[in-house]
C-alpha atoms as a PDB file:
ATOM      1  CA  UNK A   1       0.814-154.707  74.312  1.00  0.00           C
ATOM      2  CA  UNK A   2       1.182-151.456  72.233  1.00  0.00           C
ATOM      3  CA  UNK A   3       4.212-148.981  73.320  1.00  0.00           C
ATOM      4  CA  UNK A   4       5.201-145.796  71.311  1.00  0.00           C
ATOM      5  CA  UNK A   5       8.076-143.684  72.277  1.00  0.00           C
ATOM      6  CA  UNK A   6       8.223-140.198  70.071  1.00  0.00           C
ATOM      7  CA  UNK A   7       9.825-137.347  70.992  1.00  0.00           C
ATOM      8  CA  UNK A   8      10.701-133.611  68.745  1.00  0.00           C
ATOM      9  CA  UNK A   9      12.462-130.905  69.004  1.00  0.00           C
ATOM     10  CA  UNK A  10      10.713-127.665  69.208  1.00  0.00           C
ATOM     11  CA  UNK A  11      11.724-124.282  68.971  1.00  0.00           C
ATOM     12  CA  UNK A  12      10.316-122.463  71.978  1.00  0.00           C
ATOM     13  CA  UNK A  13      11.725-122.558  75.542  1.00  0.00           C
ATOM     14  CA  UNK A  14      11.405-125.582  77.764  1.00  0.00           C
ATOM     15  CA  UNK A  15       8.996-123.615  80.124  1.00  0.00           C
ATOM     16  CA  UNK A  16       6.864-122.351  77.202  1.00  0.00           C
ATOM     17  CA  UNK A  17       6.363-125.952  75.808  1.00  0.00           C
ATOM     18  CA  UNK A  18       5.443-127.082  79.311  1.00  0.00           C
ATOM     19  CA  UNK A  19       2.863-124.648  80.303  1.00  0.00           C
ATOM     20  CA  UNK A  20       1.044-126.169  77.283  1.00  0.00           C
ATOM     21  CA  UNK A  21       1.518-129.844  77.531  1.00  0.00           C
ATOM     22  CA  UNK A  22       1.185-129.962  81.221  1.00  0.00           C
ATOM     23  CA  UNK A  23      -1.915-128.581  80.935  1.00  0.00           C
ATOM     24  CA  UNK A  24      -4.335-131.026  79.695  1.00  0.00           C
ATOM     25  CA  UNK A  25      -6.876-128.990  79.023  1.00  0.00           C
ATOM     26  CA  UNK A  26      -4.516-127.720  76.372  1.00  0.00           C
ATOM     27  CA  UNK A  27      -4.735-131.118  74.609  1.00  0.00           C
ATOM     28  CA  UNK A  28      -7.710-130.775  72.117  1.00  0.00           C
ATOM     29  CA  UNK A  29      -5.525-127.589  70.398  1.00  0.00           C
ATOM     30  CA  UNK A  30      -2.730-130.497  69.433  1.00  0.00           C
ATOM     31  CA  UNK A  31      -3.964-134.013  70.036  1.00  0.00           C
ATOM     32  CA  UNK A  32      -5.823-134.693  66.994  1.00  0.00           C
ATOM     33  CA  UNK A  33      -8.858-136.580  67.971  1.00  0.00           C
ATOM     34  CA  UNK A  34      -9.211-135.283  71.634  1.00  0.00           C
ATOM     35  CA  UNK A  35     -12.711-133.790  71.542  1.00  0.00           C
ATOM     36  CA  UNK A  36     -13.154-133.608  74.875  1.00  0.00           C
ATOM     37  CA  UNK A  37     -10.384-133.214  78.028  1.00  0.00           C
ATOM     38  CA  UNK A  38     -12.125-132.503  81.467  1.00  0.00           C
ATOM     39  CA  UNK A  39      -9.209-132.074  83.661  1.00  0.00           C
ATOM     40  CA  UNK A  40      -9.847-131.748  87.371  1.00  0.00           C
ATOM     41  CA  UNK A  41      -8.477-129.419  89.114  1.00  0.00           C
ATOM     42  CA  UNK A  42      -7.270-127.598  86.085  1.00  0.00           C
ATOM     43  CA  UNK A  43      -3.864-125.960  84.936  1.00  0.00           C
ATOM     44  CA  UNK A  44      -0.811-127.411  85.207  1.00  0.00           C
ATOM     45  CA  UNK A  45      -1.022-131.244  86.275  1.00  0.00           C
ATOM     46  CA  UNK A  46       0.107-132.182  89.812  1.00  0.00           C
ATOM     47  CA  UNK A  47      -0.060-136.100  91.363  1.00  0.00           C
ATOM     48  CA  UNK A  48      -3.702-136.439  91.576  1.00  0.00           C
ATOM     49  CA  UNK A  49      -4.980-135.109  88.849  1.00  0.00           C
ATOM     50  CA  UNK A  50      -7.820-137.128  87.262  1.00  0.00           C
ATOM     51  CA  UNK A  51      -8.978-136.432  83.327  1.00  0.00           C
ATOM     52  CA  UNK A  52     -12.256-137.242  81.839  1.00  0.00           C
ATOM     53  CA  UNK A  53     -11.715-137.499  77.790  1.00  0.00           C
ATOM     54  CA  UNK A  54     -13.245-138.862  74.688  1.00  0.00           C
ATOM     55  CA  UNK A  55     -11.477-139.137  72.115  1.00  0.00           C
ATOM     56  CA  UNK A  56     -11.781-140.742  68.451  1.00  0.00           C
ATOM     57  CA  UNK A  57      -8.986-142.928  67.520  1.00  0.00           C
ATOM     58  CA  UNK A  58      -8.658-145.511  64.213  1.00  0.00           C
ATOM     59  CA  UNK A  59     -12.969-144.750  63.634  1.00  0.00           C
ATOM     60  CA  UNK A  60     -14.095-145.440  67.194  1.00  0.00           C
ATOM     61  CA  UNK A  61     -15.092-143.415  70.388  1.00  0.00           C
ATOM     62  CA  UNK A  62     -13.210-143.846  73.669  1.00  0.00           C
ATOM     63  CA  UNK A  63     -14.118-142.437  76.988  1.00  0.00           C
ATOM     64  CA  UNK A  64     -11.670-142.573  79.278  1.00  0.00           C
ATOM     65  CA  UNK A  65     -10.874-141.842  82.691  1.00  0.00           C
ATOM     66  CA  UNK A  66      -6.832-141.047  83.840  1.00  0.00           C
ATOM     67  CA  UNK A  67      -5.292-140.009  87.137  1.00  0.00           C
ATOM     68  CA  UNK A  68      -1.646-138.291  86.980  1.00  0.00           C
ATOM     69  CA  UNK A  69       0.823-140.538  89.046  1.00  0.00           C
ATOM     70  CA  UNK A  70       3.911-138.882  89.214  1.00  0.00           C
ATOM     71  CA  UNK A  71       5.001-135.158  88.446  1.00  0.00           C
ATOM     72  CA  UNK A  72       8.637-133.794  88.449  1.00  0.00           C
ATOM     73  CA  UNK A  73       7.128-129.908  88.043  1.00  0.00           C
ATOM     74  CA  UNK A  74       8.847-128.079  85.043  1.00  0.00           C
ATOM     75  CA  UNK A  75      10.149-131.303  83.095  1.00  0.00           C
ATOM     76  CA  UNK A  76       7.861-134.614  83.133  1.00  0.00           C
ATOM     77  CA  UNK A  77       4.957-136.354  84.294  1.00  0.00           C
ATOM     78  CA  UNK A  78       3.532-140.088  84.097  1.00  0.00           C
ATOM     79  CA  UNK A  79      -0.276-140.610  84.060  1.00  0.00           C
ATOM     80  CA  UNK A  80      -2.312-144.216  84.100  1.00  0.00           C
ATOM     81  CA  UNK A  81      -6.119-144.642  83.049  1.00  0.00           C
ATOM     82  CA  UNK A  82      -8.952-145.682  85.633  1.00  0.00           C
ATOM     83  CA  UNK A  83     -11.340-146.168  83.248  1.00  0.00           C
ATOM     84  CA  UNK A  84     -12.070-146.983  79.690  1.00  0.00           C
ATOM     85  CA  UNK A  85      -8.764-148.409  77.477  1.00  0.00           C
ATOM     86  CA  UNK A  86      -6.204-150.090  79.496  1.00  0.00           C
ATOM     87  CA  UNK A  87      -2.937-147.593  79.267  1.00  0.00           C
ATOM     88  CA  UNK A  88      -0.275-145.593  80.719  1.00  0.00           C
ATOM     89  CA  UNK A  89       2.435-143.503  79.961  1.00  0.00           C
ATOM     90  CA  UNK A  90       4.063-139.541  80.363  1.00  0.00           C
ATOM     91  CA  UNK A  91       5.466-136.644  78.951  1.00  0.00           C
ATOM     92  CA  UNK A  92       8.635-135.079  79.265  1.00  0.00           C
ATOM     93  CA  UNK A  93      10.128-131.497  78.303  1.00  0.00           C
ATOM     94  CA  UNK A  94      14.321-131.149  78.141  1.00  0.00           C
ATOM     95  CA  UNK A  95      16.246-127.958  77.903  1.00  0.00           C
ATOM     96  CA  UNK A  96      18.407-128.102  75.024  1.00  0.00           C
ATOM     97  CA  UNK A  97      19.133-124.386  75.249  1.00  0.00           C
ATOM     98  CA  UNK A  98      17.772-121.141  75.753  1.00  0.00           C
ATOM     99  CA  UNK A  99      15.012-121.338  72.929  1.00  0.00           C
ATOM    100  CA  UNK A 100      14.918-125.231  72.310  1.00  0.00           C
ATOM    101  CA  UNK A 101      13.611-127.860  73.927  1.00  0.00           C
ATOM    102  CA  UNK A 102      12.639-131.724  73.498  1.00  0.00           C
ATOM    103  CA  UNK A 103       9.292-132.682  74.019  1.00  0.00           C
ATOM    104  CA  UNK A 104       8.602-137.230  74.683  1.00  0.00           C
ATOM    105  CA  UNK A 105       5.614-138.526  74.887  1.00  0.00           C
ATOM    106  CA  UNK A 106       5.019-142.419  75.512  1.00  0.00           C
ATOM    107  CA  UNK A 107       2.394-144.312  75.977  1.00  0.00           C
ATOM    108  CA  UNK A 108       1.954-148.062  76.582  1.00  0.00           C
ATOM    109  CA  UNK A 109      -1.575-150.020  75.567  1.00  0.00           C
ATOM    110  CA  UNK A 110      -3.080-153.313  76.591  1.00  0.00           C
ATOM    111  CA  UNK A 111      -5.887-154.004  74.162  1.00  0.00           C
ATOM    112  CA  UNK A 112      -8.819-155.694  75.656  1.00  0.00           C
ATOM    113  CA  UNK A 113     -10.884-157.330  73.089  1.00  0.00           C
ATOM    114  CA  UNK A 114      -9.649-160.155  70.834  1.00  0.00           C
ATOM    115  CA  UNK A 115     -10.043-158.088  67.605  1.00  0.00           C
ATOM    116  CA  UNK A 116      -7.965-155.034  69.071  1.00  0.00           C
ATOM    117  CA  UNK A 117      -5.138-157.856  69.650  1.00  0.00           C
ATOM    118  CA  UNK A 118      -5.144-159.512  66.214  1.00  0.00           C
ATOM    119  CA  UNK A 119      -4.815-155.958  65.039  1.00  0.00           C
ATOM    120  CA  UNK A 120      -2.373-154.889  67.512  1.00  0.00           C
ATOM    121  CA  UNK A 121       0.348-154.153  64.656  1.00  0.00           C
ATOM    122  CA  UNK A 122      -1.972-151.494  62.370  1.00  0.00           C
ATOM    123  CA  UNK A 123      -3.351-150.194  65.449  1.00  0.00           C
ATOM    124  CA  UNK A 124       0.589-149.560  66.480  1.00  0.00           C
ATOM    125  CA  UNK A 125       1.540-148.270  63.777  1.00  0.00           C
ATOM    126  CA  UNK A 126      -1.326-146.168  63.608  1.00  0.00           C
ATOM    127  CA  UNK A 127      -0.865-144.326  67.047  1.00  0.00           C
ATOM    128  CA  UNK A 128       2.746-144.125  65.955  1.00  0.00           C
ATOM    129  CA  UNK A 129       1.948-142.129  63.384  1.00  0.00           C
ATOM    130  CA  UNK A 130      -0.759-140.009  65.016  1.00  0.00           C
ATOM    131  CA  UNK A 131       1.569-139.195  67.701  1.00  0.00           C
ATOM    132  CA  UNK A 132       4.228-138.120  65.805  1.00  0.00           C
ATOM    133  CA  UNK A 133       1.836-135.755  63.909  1.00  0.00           C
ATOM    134  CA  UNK A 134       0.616-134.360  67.206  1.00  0.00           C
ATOM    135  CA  UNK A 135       4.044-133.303  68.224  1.00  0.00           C
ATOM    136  CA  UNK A 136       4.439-131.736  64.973  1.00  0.00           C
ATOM    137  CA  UNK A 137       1.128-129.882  65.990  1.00  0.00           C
ATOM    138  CA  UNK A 138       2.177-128.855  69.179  1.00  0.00           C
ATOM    139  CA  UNK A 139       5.541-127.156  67.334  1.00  0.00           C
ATOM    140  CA  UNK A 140       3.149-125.566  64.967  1.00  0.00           C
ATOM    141  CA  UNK A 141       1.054-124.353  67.541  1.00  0.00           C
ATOM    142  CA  UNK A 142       3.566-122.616  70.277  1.00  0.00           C
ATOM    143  CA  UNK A 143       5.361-121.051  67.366  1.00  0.00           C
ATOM    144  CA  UNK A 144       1.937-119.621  66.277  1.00  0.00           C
ATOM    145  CA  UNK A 145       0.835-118.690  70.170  1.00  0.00           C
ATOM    146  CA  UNK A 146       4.640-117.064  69.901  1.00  0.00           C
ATOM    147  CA  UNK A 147       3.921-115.095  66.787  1.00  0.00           C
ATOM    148  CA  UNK A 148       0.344-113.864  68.064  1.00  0.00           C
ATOM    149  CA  UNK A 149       1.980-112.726  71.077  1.00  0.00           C
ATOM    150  CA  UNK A 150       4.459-110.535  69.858  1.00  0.00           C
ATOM    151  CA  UNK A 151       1.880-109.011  67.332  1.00  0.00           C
END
């Protein structure tokens, strides 16, 4: 089993930084590797909502299905796949003032095939490290979608 916990703290208000992550079809603008998110219905995720994606992690394609289970509107929700790699996990967003927030993400793996669990350690350390540069994304891109708006 794989599990990354990351979280950052980002600049923008706790609602601003929300509207974008709770919105999956906001993901290909920060999750590297994302080339495809098909949420249905779209906008901001509620319990129900299912996800279509393919994505290219470590060289290889995944298609995967996912289905929101759980949704605390403004501040986190928790999401399993139904199809595709065998996973979970959820996002939060915390107030830590007017114009700052923290932004978690987690995510828990179960590789399948006997080569993804001999490699399990790389392949941690690599979505470690890939998450960690998507939240440092996501800053980059609110405080760009900030600047733009202003203009």
């Amino acid at each position: 089993m794989i599990e990354v916990r990351e979280h950052g703290e980002i600049s923008r208000p706790a609602a601003a930084v929300w509207a974008v992550v709770a919105d999956y079809g906001q993901d290909p603008r920060w999750r590297k590797g994302v080339e495809t998110m098909a949420p249905r219905p779209g906008g901001i995720v509620r319990v129900g909502t299912t996800t279509a994606e393919v994505m290219r992690f470590a060289g290889r394609t995944y298609r995967n299905g996912g289905e929101v289970t759980g949704v605390e509107p403004g501040r986190s929700f928790d999401w399993r796949t139904t199809s595709g790699i065998d996973a979970e996990g959820g996002r939060s967003v915390v107030s830590l003032g007017k114009d700052r927030c923290r932004f978690a993400f987690h995510v828990r793996v179960a590789p399948r095939a006997a080569s993804e669990r001999l490699l399990e350690p790389v392949l941690g350390w690599l979505l470690r490290r890939a998450i960690r540069a998507d939240i440092r994304r996501l800053a980059d891109l609110l405080h760009h979608d900030a600047r733009a708006s202003r203009l």
